[in-house]
C-alpha atoms as a PDB file:
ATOM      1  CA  UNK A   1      93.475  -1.687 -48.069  1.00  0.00           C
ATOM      2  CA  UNK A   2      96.251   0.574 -47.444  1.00  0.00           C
ATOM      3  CA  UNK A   3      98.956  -2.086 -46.506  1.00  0.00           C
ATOM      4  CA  UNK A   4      98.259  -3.010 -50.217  1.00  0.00           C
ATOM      5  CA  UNK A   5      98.707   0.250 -51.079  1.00  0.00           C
ATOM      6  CA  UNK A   6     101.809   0.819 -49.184  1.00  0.00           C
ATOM      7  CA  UNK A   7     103.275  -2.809 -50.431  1.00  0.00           C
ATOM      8  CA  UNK A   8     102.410  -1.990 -54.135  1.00  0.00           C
ATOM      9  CA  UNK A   9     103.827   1.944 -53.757  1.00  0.00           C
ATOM     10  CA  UNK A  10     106.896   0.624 -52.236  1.00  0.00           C
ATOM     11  CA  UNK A  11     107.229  -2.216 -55.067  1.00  0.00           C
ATOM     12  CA  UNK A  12     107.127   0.589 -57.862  1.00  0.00           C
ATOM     13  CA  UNK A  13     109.931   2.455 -56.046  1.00  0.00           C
ATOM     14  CA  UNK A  14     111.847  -0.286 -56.003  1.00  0.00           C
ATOM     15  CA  UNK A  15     111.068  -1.414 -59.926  1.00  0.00           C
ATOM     16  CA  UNK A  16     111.585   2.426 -60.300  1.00  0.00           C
ATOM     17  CA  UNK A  17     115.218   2.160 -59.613  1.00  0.00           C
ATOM     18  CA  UNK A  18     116.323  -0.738 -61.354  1.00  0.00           C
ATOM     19  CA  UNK A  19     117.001  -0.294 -65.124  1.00  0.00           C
ATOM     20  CA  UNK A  20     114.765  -3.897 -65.583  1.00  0.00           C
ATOM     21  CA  UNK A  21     111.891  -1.438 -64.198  1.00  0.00           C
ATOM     22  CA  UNK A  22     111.484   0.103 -67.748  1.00  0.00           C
ATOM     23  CA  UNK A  23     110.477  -3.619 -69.488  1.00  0.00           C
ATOM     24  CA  UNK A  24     108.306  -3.782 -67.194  1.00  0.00           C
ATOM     25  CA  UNK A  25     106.577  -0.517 -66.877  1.00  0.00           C
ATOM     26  CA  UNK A  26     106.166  -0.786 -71.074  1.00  0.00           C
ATOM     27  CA  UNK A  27     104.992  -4.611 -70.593  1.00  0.00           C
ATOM     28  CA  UNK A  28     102.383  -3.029 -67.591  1.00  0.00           C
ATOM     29  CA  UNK A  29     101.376  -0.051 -70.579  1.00  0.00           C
ATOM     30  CA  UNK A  30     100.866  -2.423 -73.429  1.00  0.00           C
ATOM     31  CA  UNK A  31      98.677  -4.706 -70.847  1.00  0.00           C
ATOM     32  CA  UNK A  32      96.557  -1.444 -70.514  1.00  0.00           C
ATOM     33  CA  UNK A  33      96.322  -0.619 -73.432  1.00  0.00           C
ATOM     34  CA  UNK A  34      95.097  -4.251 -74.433  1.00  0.00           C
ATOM     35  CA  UNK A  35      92.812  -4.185 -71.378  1.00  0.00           C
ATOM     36  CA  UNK A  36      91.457  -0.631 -72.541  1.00  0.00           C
ATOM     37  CA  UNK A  37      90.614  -2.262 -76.024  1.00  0.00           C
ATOM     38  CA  UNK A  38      89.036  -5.141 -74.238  1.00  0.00           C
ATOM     39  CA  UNK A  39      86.334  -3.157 -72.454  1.00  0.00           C
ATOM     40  CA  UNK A  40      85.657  -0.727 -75.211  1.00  0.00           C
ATOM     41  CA  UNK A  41      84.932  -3.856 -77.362  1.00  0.00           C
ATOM     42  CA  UNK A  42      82.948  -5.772 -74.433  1.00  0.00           C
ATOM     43  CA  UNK A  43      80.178  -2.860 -73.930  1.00  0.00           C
ATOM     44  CA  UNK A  44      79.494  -2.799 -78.070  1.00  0.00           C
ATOM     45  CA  UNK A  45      78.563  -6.551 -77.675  1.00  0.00           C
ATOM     46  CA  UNK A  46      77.064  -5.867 -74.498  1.00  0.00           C
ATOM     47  CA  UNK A  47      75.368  -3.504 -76.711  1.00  0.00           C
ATOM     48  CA  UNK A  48      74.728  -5.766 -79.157  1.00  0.00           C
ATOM     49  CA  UNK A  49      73.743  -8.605 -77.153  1.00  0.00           C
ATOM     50  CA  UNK A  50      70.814  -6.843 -74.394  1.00  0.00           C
ATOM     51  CA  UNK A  51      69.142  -5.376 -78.187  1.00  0.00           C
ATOM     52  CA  UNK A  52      69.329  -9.317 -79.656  1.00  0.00           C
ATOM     53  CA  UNK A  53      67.655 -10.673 -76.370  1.00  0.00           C
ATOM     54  CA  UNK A  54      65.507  -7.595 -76.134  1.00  0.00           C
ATOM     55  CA  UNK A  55      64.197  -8.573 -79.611  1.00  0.00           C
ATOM     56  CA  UNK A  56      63.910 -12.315 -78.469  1.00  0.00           C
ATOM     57  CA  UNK A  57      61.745 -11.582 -75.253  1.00  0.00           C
ATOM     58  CA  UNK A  58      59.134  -8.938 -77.100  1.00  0.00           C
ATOM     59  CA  UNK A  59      58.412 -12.086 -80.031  1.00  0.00           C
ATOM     60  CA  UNK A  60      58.299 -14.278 -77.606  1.00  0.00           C
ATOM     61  CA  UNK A  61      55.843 -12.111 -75.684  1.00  0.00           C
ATOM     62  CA  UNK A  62      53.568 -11.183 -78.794  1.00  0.00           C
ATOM     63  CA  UNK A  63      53.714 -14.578 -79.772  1.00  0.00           C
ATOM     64  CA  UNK A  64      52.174 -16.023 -76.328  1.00  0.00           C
END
């Protein structure tokens, strides 16, 4: 785990450096940011979808 670390440290210094760093460190925050939108929407469905089968499984049981 920390060879990965130390590869992936060392690979920022280097995009750090290098003026073609900057696209990419605003491509890596707008992935993020999509990615941070992506699991705030996933747990309301979540949300949504446990109360749906919730509902499902207690008709099912009154109904047996």
């Amino acid at each position: 785990m920390g060879n990965i670390l130390l590869k992936l440290h060392l690979k920022f210094q280097d995009l750090m450096t290098r003026e073609q760093g900057q696209e990419l460190t605003e491509f890596a925050m707008t992935v993020a940011l999509v990615a941070l939108g992506a699991t705030a929407g996933m747990q309301s469905l979540a949300s949504g979808v446990n109360t749906t089968l919730m509902t499902i499984s207690s008709t099912l049981s009154s109904s047996l």
